[in-house]
Protein backbone atom coordinates (compact mmCIF):
# COMPACT_ATOMS: atom_id res chain seq x y z
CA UNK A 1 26.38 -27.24 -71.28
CA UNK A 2 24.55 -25.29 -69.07
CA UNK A 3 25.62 -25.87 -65.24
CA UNK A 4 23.35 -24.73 -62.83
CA UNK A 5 24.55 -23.87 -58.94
CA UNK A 6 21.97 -24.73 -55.98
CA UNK A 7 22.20 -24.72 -52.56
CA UNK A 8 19.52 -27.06 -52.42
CA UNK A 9 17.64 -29.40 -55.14
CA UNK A 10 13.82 -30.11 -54.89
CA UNK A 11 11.20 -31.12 -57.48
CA UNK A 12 10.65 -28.16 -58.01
CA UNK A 13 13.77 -27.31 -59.15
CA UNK A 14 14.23 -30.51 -61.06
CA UNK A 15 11.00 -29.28 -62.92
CA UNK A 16 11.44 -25.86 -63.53
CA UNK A 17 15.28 -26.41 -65.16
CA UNK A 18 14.24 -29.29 -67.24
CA UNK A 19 11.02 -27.27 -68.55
CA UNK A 20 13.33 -24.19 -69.13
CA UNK A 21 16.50 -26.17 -70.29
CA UNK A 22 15.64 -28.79 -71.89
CA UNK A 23 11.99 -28.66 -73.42
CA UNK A 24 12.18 -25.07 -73.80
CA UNK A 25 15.33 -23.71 -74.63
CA UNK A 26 16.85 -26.76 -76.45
CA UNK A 27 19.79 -27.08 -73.41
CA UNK A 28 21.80 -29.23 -71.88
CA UNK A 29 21.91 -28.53 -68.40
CA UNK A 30 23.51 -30.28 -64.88
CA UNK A 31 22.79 -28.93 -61.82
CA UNK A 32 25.33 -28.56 -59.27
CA UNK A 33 25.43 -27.93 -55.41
CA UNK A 34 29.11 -26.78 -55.02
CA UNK A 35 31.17 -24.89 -57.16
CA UNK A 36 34.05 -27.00 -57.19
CA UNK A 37 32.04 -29.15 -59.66
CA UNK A 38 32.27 -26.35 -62.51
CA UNK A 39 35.53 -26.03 -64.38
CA UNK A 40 35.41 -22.05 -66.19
CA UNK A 41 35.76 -22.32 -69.95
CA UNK A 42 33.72 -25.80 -70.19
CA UNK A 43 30.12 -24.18 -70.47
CA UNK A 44 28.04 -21.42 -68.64
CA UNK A 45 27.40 -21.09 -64.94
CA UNK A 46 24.12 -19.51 -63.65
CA UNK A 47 24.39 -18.90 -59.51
CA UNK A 48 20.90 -19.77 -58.40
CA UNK A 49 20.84 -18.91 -54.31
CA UNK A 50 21.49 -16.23 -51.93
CA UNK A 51 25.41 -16.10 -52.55
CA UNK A 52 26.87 -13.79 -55.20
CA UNK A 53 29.81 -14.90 -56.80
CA UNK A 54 32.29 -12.90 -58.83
CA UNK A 55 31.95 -15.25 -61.88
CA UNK A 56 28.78 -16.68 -63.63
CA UNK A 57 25.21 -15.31 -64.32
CA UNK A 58 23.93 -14.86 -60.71
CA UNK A 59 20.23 -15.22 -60.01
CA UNK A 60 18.98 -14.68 -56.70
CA UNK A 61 16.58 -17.41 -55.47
CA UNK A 62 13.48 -16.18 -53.73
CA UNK A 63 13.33 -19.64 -52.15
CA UNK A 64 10.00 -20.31 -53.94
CA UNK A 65 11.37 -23.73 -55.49
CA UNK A 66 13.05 -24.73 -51.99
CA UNK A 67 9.72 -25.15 -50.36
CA UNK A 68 7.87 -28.27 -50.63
CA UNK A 69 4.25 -26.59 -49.04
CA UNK A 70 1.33 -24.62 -50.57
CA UNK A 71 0.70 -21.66 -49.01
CA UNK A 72 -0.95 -18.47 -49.32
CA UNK A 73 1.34 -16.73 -51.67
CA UNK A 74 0.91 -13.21 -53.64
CA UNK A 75 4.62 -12.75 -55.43
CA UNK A 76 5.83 -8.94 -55.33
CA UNK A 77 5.47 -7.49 -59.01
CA UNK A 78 7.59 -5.39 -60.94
CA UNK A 79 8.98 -4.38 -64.55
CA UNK A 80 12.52 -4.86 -66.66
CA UNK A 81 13.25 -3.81 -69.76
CA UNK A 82 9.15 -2.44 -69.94
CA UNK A 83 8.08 -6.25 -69.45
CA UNK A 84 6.06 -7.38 -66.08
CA UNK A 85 8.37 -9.62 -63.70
CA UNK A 86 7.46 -11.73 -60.55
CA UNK A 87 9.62 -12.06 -57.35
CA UNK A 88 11.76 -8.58 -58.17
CA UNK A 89 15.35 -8.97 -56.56
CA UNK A 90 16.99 -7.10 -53.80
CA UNK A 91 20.28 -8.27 -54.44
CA UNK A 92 22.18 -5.16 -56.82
CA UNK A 93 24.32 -7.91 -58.21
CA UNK A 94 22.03 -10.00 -59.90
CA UNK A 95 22.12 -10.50 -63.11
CA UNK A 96 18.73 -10.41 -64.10
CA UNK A 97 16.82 -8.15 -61.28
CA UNK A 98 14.27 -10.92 -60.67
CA UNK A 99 13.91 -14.14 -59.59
CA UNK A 100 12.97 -15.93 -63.13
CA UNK A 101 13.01 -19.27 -61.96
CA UNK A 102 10.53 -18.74 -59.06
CA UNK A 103 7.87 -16.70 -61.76
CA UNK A 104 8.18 -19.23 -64.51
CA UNK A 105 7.24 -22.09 -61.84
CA UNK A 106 4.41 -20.16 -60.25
CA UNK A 107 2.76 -19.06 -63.44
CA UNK A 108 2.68 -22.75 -65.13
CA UNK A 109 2.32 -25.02 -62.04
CA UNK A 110 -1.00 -22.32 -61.86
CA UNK A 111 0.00 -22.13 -58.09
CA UNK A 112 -2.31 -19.44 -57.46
CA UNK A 113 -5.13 -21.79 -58.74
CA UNK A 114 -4.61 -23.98 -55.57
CA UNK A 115 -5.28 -21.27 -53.24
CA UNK A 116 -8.67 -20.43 -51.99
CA UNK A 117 -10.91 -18.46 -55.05
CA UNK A 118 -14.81 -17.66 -55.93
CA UNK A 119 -15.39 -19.63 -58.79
CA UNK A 120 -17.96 -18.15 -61.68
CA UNK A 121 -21.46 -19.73 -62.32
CA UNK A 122 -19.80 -22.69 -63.77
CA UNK A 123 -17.05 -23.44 -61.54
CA UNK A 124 -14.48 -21.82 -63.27
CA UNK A 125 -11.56 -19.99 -62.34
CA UNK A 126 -11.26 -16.80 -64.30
CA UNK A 127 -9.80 -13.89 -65.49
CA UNK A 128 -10.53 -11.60 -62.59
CA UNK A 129 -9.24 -14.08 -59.97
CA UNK A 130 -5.83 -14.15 -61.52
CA UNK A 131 -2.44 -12.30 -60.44
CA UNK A 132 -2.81 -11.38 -64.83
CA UNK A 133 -6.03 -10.18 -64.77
CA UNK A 134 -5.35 -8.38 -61.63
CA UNK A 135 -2.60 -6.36 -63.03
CA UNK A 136 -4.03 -6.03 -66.24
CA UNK A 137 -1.34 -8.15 -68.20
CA UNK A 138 -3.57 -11.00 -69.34
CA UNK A 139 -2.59 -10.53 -72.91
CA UNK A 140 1.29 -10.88 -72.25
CA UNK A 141 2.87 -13.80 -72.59
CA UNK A 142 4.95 -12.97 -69.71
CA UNK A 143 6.73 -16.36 -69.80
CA UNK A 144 8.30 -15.85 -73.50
CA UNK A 145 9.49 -12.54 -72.70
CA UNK A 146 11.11 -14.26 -69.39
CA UNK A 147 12.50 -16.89 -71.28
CA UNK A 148 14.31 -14.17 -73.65
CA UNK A 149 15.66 -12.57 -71.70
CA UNK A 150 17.34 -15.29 -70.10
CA UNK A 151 18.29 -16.53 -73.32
CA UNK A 152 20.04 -12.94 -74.31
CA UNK A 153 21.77 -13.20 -70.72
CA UNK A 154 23.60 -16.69 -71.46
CA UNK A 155 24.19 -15.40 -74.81
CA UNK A 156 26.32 -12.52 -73.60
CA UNK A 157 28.14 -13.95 -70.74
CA UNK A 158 28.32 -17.41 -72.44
CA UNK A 159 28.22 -16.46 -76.66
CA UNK A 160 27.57 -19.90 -78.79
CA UNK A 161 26.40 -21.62 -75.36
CA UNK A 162 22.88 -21.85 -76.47
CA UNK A 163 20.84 -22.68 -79.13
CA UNK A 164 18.91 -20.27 -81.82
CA UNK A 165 15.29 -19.23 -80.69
CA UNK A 166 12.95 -21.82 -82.40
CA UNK A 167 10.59 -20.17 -84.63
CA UNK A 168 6.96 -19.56 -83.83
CA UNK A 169 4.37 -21.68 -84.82
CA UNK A 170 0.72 -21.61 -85.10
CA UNK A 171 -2.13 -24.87 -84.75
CA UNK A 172 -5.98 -23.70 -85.28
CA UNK A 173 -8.63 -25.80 -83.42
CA UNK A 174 -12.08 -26.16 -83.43
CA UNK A 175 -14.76 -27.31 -80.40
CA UNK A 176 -17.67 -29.25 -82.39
CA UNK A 177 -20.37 -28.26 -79.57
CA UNK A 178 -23.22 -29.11 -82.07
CA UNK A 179 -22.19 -30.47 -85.62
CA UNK A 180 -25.56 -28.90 -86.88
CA UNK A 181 -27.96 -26.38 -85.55
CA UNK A 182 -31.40 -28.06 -87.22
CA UNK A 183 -30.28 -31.17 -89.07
CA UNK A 184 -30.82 -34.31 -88.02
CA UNK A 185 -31.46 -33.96 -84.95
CA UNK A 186 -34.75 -35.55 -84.98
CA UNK A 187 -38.52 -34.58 -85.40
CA UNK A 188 -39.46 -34.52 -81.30
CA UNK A 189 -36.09 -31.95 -80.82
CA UNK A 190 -37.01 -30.03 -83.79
CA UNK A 191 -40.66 -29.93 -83.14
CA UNK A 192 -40.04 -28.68 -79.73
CA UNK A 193 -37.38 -26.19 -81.41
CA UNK A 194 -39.81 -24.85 -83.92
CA UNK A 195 -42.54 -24.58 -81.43
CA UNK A 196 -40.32 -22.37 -79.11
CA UNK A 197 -39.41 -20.70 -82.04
CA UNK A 198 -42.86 -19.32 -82.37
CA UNK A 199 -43.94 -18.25 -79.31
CA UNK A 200 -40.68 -16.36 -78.71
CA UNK A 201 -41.50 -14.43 -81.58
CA UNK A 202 -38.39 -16.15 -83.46
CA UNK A 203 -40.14 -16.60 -86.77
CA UNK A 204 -37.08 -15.88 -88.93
CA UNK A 205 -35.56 -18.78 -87.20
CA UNK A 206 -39.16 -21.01 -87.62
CA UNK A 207 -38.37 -20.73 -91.08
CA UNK A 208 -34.79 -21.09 -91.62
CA UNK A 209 -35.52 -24.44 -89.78
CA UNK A 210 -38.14 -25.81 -91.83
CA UNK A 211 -36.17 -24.49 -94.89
CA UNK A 212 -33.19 -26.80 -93.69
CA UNK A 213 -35.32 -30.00 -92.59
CA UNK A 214 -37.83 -29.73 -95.75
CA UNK A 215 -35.27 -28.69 -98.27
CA UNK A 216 -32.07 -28.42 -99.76
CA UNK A 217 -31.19 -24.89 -97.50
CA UNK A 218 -27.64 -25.87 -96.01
CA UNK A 219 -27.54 -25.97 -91.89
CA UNK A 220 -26.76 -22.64 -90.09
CA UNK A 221 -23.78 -24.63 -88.33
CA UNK A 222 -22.24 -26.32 -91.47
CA UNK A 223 -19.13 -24.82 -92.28
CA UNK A 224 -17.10 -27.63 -92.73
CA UNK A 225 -16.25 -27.28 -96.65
CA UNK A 226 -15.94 -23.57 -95.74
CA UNK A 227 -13.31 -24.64 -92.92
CA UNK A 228 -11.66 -26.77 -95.63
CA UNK A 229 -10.97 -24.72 -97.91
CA UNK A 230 -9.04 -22.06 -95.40
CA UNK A 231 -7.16 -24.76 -94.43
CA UNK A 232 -5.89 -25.68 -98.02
CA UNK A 233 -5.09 -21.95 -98.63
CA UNK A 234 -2.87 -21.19 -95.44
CA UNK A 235 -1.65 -25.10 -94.86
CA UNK A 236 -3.26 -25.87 -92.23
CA UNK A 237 -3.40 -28.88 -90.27
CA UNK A 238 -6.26 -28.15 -87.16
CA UNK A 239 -7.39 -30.13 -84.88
CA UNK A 240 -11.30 -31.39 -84.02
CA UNK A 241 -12.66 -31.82 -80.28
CA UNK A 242 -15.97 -33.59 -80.95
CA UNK A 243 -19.12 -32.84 -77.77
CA UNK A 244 -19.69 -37.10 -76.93
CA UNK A 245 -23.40 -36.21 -77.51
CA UNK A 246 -24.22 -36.38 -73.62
CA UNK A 247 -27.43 -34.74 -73.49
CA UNK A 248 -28.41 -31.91 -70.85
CA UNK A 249 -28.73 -28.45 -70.15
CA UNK A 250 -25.37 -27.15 -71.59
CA UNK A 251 -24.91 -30.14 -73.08
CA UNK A 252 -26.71 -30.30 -76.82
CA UNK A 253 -24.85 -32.33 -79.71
CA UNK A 254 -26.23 -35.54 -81.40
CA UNK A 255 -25.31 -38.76 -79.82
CA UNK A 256 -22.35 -40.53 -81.58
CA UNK A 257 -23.68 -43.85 -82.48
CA UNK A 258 -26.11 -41.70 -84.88
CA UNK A 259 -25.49 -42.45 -88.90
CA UNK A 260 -25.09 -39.11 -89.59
CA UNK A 261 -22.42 -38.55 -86.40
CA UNK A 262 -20.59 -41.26 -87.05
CA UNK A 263 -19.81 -40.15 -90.69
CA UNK A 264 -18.78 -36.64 -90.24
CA UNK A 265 -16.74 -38.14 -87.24
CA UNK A 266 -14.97 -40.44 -89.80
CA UNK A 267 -14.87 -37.85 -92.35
CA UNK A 268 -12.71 -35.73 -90.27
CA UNK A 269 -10.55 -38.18 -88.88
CA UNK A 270 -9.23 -39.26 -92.36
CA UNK A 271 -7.75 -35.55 -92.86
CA UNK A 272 -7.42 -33.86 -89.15
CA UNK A 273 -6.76 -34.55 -86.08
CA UNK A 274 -9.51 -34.91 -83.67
CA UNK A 275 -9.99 -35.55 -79.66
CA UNK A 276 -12.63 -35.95 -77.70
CA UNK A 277 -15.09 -32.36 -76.30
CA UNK A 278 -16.10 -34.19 -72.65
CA UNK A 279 -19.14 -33.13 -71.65
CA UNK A 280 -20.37 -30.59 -69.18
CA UNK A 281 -21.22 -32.57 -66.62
CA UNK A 282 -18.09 -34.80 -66.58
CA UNK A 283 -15.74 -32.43 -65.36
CA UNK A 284 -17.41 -33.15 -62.01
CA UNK A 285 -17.67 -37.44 -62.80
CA UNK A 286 -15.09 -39.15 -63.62
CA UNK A 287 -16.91 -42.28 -64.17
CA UNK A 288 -19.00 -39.66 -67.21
CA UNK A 289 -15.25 -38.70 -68.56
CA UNK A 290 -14.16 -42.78 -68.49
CA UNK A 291 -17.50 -43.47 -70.61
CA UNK A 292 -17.15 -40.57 -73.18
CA UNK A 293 -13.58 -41.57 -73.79
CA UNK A 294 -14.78 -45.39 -74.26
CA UNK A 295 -17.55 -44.36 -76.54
CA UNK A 296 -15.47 -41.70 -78.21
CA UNK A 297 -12.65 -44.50 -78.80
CA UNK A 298 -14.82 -47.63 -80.15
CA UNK A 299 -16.40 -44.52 -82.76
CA UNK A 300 -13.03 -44.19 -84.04
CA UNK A 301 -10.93 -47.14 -83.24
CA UNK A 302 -8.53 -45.44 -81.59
CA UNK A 303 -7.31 -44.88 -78.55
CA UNK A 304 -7.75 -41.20 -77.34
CA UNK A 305 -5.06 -39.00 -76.35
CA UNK A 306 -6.28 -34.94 -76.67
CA UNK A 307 -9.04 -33.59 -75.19
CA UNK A 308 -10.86 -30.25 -74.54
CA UNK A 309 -13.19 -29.62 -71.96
CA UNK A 310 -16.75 -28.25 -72.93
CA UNK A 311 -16.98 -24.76 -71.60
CA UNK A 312 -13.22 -24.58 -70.72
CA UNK A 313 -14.37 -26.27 -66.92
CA UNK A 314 -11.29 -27.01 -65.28
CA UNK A 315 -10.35 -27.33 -61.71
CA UNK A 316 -6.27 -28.07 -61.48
CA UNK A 317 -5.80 -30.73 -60.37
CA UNK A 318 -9.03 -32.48 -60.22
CA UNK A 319 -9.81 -32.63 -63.58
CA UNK A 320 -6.06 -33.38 -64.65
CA UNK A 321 -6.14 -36.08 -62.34
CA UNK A 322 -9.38 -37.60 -63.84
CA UNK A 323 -7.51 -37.33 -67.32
CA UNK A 324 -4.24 -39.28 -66.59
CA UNK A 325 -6.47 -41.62 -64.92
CA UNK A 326 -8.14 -42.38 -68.00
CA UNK A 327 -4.92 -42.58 -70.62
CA UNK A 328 -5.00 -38.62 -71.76
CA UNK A 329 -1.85 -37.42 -72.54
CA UNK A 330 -2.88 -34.18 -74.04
CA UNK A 331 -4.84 -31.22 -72.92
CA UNK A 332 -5.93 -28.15 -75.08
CA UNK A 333 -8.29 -26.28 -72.08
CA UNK A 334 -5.85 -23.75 -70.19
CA UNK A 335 -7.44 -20.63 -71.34
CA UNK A 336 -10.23 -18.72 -70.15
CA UNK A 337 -13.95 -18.49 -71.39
CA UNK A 338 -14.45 -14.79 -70.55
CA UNK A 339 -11.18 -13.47 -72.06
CA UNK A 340 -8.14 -14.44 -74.33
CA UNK A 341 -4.36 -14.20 -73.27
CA UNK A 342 -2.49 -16.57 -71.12
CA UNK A 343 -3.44 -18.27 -68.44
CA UNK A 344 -0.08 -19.67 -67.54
CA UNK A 345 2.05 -17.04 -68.83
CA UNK A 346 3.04 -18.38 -72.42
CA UNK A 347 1.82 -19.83 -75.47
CA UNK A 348 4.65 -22.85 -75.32
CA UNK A 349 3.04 -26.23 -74.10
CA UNK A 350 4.28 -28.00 -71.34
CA UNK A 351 4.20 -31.19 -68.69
CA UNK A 352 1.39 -30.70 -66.05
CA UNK A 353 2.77 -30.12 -62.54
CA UNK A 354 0.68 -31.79 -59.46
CA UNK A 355 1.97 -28.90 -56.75
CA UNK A 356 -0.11 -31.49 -54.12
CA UNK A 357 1.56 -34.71 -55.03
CA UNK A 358 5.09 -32.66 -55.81
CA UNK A 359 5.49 -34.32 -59.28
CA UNK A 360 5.72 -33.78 -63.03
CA UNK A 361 3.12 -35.78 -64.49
CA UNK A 362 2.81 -37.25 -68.42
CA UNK A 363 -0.08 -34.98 -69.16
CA UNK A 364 0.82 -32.11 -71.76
CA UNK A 365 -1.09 -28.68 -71.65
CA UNK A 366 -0.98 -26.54 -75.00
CA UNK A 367 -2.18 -23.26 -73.54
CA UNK A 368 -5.28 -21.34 -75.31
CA UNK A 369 -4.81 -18.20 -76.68
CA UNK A 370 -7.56 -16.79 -78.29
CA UNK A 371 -11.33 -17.81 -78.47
CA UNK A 372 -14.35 -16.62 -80.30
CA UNK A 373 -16.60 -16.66 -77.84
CA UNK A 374 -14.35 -14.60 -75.46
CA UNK A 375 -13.85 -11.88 -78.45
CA UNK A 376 -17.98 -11.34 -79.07
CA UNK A 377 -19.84 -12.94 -76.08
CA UNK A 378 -18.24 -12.39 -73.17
CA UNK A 379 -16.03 -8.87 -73.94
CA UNK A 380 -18.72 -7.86 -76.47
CA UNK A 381 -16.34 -6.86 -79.44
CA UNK A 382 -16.62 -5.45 -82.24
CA UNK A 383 -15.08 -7.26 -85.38
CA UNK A 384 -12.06 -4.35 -85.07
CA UNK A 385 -11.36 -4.70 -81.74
CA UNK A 386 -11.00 -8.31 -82.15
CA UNK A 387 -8.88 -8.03 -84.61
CA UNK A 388 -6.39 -5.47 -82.89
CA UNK A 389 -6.29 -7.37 -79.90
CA UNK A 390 -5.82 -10.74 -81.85
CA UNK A 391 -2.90 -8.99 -83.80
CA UNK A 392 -1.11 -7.37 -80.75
CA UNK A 393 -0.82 -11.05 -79.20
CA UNK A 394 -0.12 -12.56 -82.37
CA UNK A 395 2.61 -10.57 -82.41
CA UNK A 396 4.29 -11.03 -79.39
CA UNK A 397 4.34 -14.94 -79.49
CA UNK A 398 6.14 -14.37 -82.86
CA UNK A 399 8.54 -11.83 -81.41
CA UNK A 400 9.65 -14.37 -78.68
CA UNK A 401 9.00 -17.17 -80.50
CA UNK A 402 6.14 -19.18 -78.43
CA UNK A 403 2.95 -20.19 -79.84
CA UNK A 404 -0.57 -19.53 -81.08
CA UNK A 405 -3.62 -21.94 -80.53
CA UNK A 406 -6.68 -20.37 -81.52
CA UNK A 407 -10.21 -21.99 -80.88
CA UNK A 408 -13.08 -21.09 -83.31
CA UNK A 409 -16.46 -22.71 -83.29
CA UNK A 410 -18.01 -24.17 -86.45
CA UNK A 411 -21.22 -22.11 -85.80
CA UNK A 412 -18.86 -19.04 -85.59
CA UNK A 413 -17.94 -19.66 -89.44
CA UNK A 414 -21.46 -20.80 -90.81
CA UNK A 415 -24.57 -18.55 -91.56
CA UNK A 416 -26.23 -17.78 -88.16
CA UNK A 417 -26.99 -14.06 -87.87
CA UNK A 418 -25.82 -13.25 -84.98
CA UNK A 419 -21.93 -14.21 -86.34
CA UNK A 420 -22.27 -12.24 -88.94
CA UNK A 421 -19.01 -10.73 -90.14
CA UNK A 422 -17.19 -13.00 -87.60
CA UNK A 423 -15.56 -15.36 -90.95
CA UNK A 424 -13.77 -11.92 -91.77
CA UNK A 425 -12.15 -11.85 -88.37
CA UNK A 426 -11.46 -15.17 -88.60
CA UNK A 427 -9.58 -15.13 -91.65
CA UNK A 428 -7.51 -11.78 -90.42
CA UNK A 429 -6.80 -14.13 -87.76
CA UNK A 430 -5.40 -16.79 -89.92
CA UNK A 431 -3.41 -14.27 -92.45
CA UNK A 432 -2.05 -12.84 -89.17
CA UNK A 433 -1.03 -15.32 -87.12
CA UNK A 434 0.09 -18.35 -89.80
């Protein structure tokens, strides 16, 4: 039993412990707001406030978690043991020299993304806007490291008080933006396609297309038996976020109730896991998001739970709001579009906090580690640097025990040119990180 001493006891701190305690480190844990309540030799005490005692694992509380207001906040940084910290103590008696508690709430509550920021061309919040990006620590799962180090703290004052780290896992996923790049897609789209084709000069392209719609030449974007058969050689058991087939201008998959859709759809669902891709546009509507999910749900008869939004548009809490509202339990889009790492500080899911309302909320977020588009389009890789970054990161979610989600595209893994060599990363990836 872990006991737990406070001055004071918020939602916040009712939060934070059970997310740290309970879902995280496998913990019992009772808070306490005198010390008369803790008898020595019946479990571990961690001193959380201002008052340093001779006996327990003192952390000094930065009074982050005793405030029930948003403000304008920009924690001090520092480092321990060569790792970055949040909310470095004054106090020379502390056990750990930072506030941990304090950090580990303000990274996954994504406190600074309630505070005033410039959003990119799609209303995103990104990279450079973040404390991590700012410091150039994007790619550390600060979190984990956090989380270690508190667990090697109880384990020396407190030896057999705490359970073993849980082992690191790994869960591939795929965004189905368009389930084929020429097929079926109809003789207007493809006419207009080939036509474009031609007067950009795009004749290579002209004649892959008519190869695929006139012939047996397989799709550019059909990797799917490819996909399989990685998944049979490392175990894997991925997960599918299907586009709705919303039509517009970033918006450009094949409407569901199509034949060829709604067998592929199927097809999927009798061996993975899938969840819905909402559209663009609906990360703005919520009366778009409601629809998609209906649609999405009478496709498969099946209510939906897990969801991914197309180009990674979030705003917290807006769009976390609009999911709840309409039965989502599960979110897979905390990550960022331009680069990989972590955008809350960890690869380990966990419960959605509403900092406005002040509440934990049923919605789950499985942070985003790595994408394919961030590797090639948007930090211009090459297939070695990918690789080397993919592998340091890999790395240290193993060596603390968190986890990997990865995000490929199925136009990433089929013949298009200009992915070339990109299955070879993708496969270092998966030898790497399974």
């Amino acid at each position: 039993m872990i006991y737990l001493l406070c001055s004071n006891i918020t939602q916040r701190h009712r939060y934070t412990f059970n997310l740290v305690f309970n879902r995280w480190l496998n913990a019992e844990y009772q808070i306490i707001t005198s010390a008369d309540d803790y008898e020595p030799g019946k479990g571990a005490l961690i001193v959380y406030n201002n008052t340093h005692r001779q006996s327990g694992i003192f952390i000094p509380s930065s009074g982050i978690l005793d405030e029930t207001a948003i403000r304008n906040l920009i924690p001090e940084y520092g480092t321990y043991l060569s790792k970055p910290i949040l909310f470095p103590a004054v106090e020379n008696h502390s056990t750990l020299p930072y506030d941990i508690f304090s950090a580990i709430f303000y990274m996954v509550s994504r406190y600074e993304e309630y505070m005033p920021y410039t959003p990119d061309k799609h209303g995103r919040f990104e990279v450079s806007m973040s404390y991590a990006g700012i410091r150039g620590v994007q790619h550390v799962p600060v979190v984990d490291y956090w989380l270690m180090q508190l667990r090697e703290v109880i384990e020396q004052f407190y030896p057999g008080e705490i359970a073993k780290q849980e082992p690191y896992t790994f869960l591939p996923t795929y965004d189905i933006d368009q389930f084929w790049c020429y097929r079926h897609k109809g003789f207007l789209r493809n006419s207009a396609g080939f036509m474009r084709d031609l007067f950009k000069g795009k004749t290579r392209e002209a004649g892959i297309r008519l190869r695929v719609i006139f012939s047996s030449e397989k799709d550019p974007f059909d990797s799917y038996e490819y996909q399989d058969s990685l998944h049979q050689k490392y175990a894997l058991k991925p997960i599918y976020f299907i586009h709705p087939g919303t039509y517009g201008t970033f918006d450009k998959n094949i409407p569901l109730h199509k034949h060829a859709v709604v067998k592929m759809v199927q097809a999927l669902a009798k061996k993975y896991t899938i969840g819905l891709h909402p559209s663009y546009c609906s990360a703005e509507n919520p009366d778009l998001l409601q629809q998609e999910i209906k649609a999405f749900s009478d496709l498969t008869g099946t209510p939906v739970s897990c969801c991914r939004q197309h180009f990674l548009r979030i705003h917290i809490p807006d769009t976390y709001r609009n999911y709840l509202a309409c039965g989502i339990t599960h979110d897979y889009s905390l990550g960022w579009a331009s680069d990989n790492g972590f955008r809350a500080g960890t690869g380990r899911s966990f419960p959605f906090y509403d900092l406005k309302k002040e509440q934990e909320t049923a919605l789950i977020l499985h942070p985003l580690t790595m994408m394919d588009g961030a590797f090639k389009n948007y930090k211009k890789q090459s297939a070695k640097e990918a690789m080397q970054e993919a592998e340091s990161m890999i790395n240290a979610l193993k060596e603390t025990g968190s986890s990997c989600i990865s995000l490929w595209h199925n136009e990433s893994l089929g013949s298009s040119k200009r992915w070339a060599g990109w299955k070879e990363v993708y496969e270092f990836i998966l030898e790497k990180a399974r």
